[in-house]
Protein backbone atom coordinates (compact mmCIF):
# COMPACT_ATOMS: atom_id res chain seq x y z
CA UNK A 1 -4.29 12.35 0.38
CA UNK A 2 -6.91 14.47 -1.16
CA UNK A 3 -6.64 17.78 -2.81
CA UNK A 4 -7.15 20.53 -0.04
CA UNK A 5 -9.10 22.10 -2.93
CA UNK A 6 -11.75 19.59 -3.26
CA UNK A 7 -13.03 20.68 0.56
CA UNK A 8 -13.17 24.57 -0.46
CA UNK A 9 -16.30 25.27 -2.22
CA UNK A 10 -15.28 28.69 -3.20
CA UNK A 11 -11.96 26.99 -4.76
CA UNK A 12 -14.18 24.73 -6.68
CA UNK A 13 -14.87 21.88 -4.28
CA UNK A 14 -17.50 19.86 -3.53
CA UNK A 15 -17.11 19.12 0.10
CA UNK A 16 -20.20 17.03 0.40
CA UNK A 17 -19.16 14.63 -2.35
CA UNK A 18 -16.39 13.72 0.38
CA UNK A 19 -19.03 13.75 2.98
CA UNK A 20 -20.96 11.27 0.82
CA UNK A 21 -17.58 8.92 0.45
CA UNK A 22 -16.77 9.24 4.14
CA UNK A 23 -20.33 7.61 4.78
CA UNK A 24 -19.66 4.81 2.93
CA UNK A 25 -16.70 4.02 4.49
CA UNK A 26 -18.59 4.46 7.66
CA UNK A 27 -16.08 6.75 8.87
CA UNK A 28 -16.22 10.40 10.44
CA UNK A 29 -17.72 12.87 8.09
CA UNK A 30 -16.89 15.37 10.82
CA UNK A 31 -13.51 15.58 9.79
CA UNK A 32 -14.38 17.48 6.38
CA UNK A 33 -15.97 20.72 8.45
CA UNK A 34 -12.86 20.22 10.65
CA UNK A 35 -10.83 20.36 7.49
CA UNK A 36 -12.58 23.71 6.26
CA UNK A 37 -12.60 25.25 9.82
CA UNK A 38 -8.56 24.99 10.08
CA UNK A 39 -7.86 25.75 6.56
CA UNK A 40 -9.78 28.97 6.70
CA UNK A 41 -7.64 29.49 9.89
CA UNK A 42 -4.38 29.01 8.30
CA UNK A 43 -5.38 30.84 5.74
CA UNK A 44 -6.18 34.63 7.69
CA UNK A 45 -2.62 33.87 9.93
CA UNK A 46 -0.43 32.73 6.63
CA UNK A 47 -2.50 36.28 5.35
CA UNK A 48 -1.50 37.97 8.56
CA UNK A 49 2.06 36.65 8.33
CA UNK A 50 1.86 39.22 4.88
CA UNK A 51 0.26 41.66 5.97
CA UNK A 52 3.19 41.74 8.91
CA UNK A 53 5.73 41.87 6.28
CA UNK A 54 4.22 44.77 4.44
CA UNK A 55 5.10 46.77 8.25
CA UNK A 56 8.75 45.60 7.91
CA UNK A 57 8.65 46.97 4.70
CA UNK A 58 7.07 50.12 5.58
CA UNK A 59 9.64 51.20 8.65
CA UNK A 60 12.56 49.66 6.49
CA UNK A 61 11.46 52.77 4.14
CA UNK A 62 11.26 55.02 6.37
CA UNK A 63 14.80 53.75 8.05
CA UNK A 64 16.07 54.23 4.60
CA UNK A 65 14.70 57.81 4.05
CA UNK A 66 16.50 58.46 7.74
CA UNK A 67 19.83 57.79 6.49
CA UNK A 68 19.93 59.87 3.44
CA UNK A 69 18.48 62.50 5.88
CA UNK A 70 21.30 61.74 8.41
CA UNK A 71 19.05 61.55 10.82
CA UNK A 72 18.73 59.02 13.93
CA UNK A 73 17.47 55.69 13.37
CA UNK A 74 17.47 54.02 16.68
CA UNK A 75 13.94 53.71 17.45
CA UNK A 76 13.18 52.77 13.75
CA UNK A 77 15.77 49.73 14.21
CA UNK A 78 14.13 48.64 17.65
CA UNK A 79 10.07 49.00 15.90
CA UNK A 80 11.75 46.63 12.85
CA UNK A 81 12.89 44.08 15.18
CA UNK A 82 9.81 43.90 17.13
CA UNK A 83 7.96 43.90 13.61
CA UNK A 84 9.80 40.73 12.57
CA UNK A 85 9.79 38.85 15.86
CA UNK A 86 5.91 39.09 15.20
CA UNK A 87 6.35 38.00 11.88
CA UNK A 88 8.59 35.10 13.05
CA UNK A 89 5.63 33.78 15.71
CA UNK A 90 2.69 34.13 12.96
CA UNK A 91 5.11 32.59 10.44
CA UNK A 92 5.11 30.02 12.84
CA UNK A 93 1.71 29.12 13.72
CA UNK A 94 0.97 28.95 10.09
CA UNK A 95 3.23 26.42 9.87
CA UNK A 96 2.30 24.79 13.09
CA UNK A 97 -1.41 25.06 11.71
CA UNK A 98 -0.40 23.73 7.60
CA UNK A 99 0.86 20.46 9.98
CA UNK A 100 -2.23 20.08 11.68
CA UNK A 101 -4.31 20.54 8.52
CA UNK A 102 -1.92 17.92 6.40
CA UNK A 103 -2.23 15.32 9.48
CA UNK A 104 -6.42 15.97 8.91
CA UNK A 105 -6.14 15.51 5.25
CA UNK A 106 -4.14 11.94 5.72
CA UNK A 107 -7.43 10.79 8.15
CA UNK A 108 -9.79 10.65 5.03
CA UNK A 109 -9.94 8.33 2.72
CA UNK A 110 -9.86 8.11 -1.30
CA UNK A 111 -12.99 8.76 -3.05
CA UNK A 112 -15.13 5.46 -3.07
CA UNK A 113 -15.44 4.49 -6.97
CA UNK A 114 -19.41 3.89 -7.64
CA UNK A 115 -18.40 -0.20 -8.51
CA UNK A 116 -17.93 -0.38 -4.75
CA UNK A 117 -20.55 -2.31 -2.56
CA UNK A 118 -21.61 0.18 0.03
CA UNK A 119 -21.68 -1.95 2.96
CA UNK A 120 -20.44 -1.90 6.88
CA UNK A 121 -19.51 -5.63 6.75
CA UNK A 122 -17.20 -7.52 4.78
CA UNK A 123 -20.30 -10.35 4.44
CA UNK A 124 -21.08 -8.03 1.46
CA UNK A 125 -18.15 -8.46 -0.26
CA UNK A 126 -19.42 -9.04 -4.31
CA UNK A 127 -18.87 -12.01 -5.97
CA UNK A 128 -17.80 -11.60 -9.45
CA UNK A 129 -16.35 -14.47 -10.66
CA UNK A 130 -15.76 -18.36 -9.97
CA UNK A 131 -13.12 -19.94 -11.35
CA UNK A 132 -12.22 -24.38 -11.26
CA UNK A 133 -9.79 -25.74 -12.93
CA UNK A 134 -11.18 -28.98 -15.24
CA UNK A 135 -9.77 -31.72 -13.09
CA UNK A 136 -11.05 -31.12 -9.69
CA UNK A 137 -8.84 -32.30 -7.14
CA UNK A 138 -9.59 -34.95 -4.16
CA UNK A 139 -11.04 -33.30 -1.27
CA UNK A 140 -10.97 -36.85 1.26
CA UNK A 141 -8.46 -37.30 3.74
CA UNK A 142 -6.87 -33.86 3.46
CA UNK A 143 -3.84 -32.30 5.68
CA UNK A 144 -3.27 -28.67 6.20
CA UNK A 145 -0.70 -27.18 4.34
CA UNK A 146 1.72 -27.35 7.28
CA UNK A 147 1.50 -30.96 7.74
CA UNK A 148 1.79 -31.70 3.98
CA UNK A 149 4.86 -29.05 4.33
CA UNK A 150 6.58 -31.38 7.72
CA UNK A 151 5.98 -34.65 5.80
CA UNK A 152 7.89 -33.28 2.59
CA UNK A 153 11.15 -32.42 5.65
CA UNK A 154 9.52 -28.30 3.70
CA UNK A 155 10.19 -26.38 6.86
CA UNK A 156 10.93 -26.09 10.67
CA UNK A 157 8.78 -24.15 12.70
CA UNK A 158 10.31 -25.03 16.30
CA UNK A 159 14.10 -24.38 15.27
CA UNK A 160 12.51 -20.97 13.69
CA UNK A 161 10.24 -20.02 16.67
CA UNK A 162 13.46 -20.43 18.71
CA UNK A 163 15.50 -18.01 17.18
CA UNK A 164 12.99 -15.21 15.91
CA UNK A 165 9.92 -15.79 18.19
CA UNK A 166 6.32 -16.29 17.05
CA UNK A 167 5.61 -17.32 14.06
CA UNK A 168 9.01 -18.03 13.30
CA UNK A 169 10.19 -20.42 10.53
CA UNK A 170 12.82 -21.97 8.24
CA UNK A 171 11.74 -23.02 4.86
CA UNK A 172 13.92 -26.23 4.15
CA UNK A 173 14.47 -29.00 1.53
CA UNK A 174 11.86 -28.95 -1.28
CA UNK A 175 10.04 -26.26 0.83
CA UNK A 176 12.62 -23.72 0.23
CA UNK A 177 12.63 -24.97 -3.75
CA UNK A 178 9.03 -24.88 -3.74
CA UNK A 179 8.92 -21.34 -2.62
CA UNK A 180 11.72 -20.39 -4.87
CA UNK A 181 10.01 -21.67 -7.58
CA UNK A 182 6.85 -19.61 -7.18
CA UNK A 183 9.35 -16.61 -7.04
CA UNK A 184 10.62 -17.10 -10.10
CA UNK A 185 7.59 -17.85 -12.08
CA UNK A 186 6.23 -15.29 -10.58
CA UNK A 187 8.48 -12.48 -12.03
CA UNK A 188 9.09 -14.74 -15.39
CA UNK A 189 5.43 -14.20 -15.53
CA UNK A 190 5.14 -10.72 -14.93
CA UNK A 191 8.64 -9.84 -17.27
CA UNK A 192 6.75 -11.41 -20.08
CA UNK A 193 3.34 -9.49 -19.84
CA UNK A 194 5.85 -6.44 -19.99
CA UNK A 195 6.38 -5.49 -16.73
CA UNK A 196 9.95 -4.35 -15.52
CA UNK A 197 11.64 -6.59 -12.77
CA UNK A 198 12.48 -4.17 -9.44
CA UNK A 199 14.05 -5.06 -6.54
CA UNK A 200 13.80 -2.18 -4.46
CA UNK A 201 15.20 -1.58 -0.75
CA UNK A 202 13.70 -3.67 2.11
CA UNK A 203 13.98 -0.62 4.46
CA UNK A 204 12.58 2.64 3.44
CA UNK A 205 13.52 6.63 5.46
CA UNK A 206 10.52 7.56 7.98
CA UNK A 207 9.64 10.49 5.72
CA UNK A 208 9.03 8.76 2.32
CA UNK A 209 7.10 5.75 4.49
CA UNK A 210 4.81 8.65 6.40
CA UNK A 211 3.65 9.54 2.53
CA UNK A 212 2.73 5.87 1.27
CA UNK A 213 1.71 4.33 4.24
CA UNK A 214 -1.16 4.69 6.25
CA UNK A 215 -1.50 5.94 9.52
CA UNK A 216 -2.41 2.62 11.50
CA UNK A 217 0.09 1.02 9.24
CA UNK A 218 2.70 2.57 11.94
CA UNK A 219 1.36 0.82 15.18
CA UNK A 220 0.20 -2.38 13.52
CA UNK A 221 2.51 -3.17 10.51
CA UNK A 222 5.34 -1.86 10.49
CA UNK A 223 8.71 -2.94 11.92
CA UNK A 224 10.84 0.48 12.90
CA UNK A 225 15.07 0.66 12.99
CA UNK A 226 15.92 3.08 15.21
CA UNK A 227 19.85 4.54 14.48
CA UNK A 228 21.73 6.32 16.80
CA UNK A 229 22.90 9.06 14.88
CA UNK A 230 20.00 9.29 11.89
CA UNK A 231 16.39 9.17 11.08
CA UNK A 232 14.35 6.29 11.53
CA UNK A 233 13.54 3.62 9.41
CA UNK A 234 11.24 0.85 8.67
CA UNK A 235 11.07 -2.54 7.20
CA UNK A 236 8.76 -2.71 4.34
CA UNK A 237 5.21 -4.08 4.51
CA UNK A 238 5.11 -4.84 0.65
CA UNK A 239 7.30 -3.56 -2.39
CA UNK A 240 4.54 -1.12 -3.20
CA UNK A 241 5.78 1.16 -0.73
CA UNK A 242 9.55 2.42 -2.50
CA UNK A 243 8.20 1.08 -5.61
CA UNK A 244 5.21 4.79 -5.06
CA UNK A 245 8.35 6.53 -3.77
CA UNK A 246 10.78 5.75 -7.30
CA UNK A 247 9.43 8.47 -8.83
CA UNK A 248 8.95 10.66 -6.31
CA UNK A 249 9.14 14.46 -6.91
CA UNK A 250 9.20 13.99 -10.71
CA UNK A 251 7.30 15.57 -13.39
CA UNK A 252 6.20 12.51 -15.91
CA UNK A 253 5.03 13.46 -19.51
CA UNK A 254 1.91 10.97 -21.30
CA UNK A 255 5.45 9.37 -23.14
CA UNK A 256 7.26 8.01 -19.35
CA UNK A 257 3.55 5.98 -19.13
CA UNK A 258 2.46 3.40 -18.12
CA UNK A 259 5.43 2.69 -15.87
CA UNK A 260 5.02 -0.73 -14.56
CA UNK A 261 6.98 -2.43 -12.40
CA UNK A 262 6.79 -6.27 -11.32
CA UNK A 263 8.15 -5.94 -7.56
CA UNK A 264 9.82 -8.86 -5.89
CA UNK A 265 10.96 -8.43 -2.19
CA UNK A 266 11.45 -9.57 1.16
CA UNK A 267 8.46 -8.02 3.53
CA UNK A 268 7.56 -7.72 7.00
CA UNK A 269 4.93 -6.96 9.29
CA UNK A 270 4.01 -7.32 13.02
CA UNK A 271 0.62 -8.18 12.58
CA UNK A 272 -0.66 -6.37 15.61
CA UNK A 273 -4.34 -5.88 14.53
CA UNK A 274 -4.48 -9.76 13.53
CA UNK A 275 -3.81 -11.66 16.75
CA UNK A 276 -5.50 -14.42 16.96
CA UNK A 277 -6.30 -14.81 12.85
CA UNK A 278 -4.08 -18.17 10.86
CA UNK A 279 -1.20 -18.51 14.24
CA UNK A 280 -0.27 -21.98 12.85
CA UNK A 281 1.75 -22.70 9.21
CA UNK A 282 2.93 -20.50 6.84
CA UNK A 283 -0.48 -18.41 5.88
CA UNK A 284 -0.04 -15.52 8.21
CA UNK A 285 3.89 -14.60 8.69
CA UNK A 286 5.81 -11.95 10.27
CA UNK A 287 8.63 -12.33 7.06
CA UNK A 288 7.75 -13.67 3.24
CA UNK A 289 8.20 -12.97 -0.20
CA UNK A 290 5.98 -11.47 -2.69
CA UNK A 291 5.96 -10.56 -6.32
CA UNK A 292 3.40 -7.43 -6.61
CA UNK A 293 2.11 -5.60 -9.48
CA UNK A 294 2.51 -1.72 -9.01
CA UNK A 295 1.32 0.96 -12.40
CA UNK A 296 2.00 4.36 -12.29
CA UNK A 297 0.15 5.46 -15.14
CA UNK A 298 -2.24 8.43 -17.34
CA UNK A 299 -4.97 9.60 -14.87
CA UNK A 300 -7.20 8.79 -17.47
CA UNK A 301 -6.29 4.88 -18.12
CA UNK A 302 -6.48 4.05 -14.32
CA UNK A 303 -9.78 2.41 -14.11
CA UNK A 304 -8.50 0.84 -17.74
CA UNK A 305 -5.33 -1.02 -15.52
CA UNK A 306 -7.12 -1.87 -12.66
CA UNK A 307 -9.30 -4.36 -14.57
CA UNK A 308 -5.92 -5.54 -16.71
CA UNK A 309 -4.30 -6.28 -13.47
CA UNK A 310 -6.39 -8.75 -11.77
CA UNK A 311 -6.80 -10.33 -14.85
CA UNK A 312 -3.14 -10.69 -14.97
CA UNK A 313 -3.17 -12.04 -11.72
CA UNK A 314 -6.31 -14.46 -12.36
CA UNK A 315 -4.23 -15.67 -15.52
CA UNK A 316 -1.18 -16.64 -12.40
CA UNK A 317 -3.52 -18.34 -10.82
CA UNK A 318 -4.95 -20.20 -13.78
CA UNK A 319 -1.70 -21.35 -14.71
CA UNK A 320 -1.36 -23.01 -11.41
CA UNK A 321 -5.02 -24.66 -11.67
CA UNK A 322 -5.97 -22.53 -8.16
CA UNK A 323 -9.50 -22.87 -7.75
CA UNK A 324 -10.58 -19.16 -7.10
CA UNK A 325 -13.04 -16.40 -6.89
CA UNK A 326 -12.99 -12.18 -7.62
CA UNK A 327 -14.38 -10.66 -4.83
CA UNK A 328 -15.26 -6.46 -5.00
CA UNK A 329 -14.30 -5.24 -1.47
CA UNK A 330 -17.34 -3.31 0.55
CA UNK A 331 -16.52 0.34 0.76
CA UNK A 332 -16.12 0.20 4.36
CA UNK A 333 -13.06 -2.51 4.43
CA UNK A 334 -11.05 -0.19 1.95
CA UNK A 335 -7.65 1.29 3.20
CA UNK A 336 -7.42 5.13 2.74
CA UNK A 337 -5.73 5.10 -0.13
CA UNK A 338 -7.74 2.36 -2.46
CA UNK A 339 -10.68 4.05 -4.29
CA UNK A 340 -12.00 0.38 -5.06
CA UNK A 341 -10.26 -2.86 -4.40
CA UNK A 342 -10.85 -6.47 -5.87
CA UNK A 343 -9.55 -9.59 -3.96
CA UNK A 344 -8.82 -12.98 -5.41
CA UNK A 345 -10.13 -15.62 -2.78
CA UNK A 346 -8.11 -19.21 -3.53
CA UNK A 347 -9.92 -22.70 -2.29
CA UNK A 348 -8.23 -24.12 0.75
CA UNK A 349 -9.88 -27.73 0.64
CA UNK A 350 -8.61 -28.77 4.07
CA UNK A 351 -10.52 -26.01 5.63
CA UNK A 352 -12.89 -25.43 2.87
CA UNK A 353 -13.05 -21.63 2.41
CA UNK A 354 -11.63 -19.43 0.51
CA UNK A 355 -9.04 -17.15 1.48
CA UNK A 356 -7.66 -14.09 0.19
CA UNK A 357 -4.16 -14.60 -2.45
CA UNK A 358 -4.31 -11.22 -4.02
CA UNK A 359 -5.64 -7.65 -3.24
CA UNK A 360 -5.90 -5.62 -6.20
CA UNK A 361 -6.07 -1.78 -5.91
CA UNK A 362 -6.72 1.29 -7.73
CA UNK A 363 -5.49 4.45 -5.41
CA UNK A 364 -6.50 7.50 -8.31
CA UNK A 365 -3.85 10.39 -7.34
CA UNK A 366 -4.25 9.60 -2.99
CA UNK A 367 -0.84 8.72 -3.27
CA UNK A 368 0.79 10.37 -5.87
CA UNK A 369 -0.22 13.96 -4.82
CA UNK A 370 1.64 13.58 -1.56
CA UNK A 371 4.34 12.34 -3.43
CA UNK A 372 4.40 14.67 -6.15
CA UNK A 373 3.94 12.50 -8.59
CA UNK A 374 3.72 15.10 -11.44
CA UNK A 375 1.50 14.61 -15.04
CA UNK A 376 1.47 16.30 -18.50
CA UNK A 377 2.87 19.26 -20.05
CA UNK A 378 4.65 21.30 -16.95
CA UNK A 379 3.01 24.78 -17.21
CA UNK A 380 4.24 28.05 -18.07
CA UNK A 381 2.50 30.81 -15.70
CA UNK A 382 -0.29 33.06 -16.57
CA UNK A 383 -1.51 30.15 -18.95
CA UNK A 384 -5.08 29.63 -17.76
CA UNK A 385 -4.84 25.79 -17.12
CA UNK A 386 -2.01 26.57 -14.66
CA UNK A 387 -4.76 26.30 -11.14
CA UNK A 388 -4.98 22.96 -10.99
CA UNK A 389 -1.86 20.66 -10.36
CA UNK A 390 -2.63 17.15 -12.32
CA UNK A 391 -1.17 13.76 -11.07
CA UNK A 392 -0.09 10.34 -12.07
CA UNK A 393 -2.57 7.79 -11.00
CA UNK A 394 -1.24 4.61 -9.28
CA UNK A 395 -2.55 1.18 -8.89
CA UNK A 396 -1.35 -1.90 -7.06
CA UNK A 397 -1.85 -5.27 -7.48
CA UNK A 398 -0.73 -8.70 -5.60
CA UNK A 399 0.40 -11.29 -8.20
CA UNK A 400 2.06 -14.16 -5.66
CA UNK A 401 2.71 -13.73 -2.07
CA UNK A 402 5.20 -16.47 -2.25
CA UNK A 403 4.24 -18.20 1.29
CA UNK A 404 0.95 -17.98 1.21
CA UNK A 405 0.43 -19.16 -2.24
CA UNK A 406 2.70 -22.00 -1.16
CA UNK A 407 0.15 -22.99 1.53
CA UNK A 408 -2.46 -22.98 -1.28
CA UNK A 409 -0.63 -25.09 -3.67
CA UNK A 410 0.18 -27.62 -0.78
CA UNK A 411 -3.13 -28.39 -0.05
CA UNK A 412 -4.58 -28.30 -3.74
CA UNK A 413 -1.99 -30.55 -4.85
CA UNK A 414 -1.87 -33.21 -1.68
CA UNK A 415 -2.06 -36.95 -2.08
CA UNK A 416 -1.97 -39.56 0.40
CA UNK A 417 1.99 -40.37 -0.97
CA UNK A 418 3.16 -36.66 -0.98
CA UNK A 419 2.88 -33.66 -3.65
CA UNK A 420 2.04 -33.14 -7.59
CA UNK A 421 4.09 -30.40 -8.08
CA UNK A 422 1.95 -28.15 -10.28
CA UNK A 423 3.49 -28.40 -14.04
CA UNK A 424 4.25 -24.38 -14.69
CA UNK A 425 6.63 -25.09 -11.61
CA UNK A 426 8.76 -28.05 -12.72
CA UNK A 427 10.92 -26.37 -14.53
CA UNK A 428 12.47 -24.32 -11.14
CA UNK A 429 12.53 -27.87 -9.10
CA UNK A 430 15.80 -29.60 -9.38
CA UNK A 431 15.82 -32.93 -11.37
CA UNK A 432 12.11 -30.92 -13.28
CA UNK A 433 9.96 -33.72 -10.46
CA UNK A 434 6.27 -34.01 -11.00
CA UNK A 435 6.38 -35.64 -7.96
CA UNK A 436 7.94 -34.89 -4.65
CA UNK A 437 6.86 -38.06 -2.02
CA UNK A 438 6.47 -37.79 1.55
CA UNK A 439 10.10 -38.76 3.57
CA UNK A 440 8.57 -37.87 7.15
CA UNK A 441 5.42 -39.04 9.55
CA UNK A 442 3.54 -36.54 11.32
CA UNK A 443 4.32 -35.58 14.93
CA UNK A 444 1.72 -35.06 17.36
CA UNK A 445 0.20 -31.47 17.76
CA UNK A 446 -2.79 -30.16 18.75
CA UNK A 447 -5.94 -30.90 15.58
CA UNK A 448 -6.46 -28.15 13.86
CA UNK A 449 -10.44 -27.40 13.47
CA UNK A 450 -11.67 -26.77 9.71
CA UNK A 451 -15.01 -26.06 8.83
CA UNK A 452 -17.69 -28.58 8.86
């Protein structure tokens, strides 16, 4: 979230310059007056809450002085218990208010970067870049990637449907090998641009997801485990998530960065808000695997990785001779925490669009503040640099979700016999195949519509 700072003018703040990035996220600029209005009323009770104190300590005096007197101090005792009790409620609607105010501060969004298109529909989106491999491959005759999938024996969607429920699967046979072998290049690929291989927890505690997830995340994400005698939990959406929450609560000095980690885990999400949006194959999943760039690194070098990390992924990509494009996402499609975000769109010939692969993401200090996410020198008090608490800037970056790429690859790398596995994956197949061929005929389903 943003610095409660940045909204105070007399702190320093410029609470129009989040006005301004509200707007361009089309989204409630309301909320920053509502932000002042309830900080300046936490502020006078937290002040009251003092002031309240200074009364204990006043009759606690004078309770004192009684003593050495000898004299009574009944009615003393009685005004210091009625004193704190007071204390205790405005102590208490501070706190009830500092809630309120943090649950404000999580509504709005990171600053939008000036690259961003300013736009209120994701037709906007920026082309960047093109990229096509040198061979082109055949577009006539195509099958979606599901069907090339069944005719390799890849996967089982009814067995998997009937045992986990909608969009349910089993990745079999060369499938499964397929998959793996994206996995591993994946983090081969990653471990050798320097990155350091993390598998973190597939589950994470309610409290450290509430600081690195979004809001909406919650109802349309996120699965929750509920435990009888402990906090909840929940399934993780993407390895970013623990990966922000390693370092939480630790002071990191200009020699801990960058810290980058190559992420590779299982994820999951209920995919509330997309019903309706890729039901059939592989592309849109309820469970998959995905390698994922995530930087923690010098608040000044941010921008610096952001443009190093789609590159890395566009060099993935390249390797596997993915026709693709960089898109720049418009300002109003960006999650709270991204201050810009890139997507790379790969070619699906069978439906002839792109679709998005990777979502690249540069998040400032959004998320490390609430994690306290610490940077430089740690200050020693009265020093006049000590106002201002600086933080790590993170960044996150898709490099291969596993399935979806999968999908991709199927369809770029059909033929009317079966697959050309792509050569930077031969080496994770068993036997090294270039070429896997078709062992099953199509059953009958419903046709699946792709663009004219």
């Amino acid at each position: 979230m943003l610095d409660i700072t940045d909204f105070i003018a007399s702190r320093g703040g410029d609470p129009e310059k989040i006005r301004q990035s509200q707007a361009k996220r089309n989204a409630p600029t309301e909320i920053v007056d509502e932000i002042i209005e309830l900080w300046e009323v936490h502020r006078t009770t937290l002040y009251a809450a003092t002031q309240i104190g200074a009364e204990i300590k006043t009759v606690q005096s004078n309770i004192t002085a009684r003593k050495k007197k000898g004299e009574a101090i009944d009615d003393l005792l009685v005004q210091k218990d009625e004193i704190t009790q007071r204390r205790i409620a405005q102590e208490k609607a501070a706190a009830d208010l500092q809630l309120k105010l943090d649950a404000k501060l999580k509504t709005v969004g990171n600053y939008v970067h000036d690259s961003v298109p300013v736009s209120t529909t994701e037709d906007d989106n920026a082309v960047l870049r093109t990229w096509n491999p040198e061979t082109p491959k055949s577009t006539e005759n195509l099958l979606s990637h599901h069907q090339v999938l069944a005719r390799l024996g890849g996967y089982d969607p009814e067995r998997g449907t009937k045992i986990a429920g909608h969009r349910g699967y089993c990745l079999t046979g060369w499938g499964l090998f397929l998959n793996q072998a994206l996995i591993n290049f994946g983090l081969e690929f990653l471990f050798n641009k320097g990155y350091s291989p993390n598998q973190p927890p597939f589950f994470m505690d309610g409290a450290y997801m509430a600081k690195t997830a979004q809001l909406s995340q919650f109802d349309e994400e996120l699965y929750k485990i509920t435990e009888a005698d402990g906090d909840p939990k929940y399934l993780i959406a993407t390895s970013e998530q623990p990966l922000s929450a390693l370092h939480s609560d630790e002071w990191l000095q200009s020699s801990d960065l960058p810290i980058k980690y190559a992420g590779y885990s299982t994820c999951f999400r209920k995919e509330a808000g997309k019903h309706g949006h890729d039901t059939w194959g592989l592309f849109r999943i309820h469970q998959f695997e995905k390698i994922e760039q995530f930087v923690i690194c010098n608040p000044e070098d941010s921008w610096k990785h952001y443009e190093e990390m789609i590159q890395t992924s566009e060099e993935f990509y390249k390797a596997l001779q993915i026709p693709y494009r960089v898109v720049s996402i418009v300002s109003s499609a960006l999650n709270n925490a991204a201050s810009a975000k890139y997507d790379l769109e790969a070619m699906f010939p069978f439906q002839k669009e792109y679709k998005e692969l990777v979502s690249c993401s540069n998040c400032l200090d959004y998320q490390t503040r609430e994690l306290g996410i610490r940077f430089g020198p740690k200050r020693q008090k009265g020093l006049p640099d000590a106002a201002k608490k600086v933080y790590a800037h993170a960044l996150n970056a898709t490099l291969c979700a596993t399935e979806r790429t999968l999908c991709c690859v199927l369809e770029n790398y059909q033929t009317p016999e079966g697959l050309n596995v792509p050569e930077v994956l031969r080496k994770y197949i068993p036997g090294q195949l270039s070429f896997l061929p078709y062992t099953k005929e199509l059953a009958k389903e419903i046709p699946i519509r792709k663009k004219p």
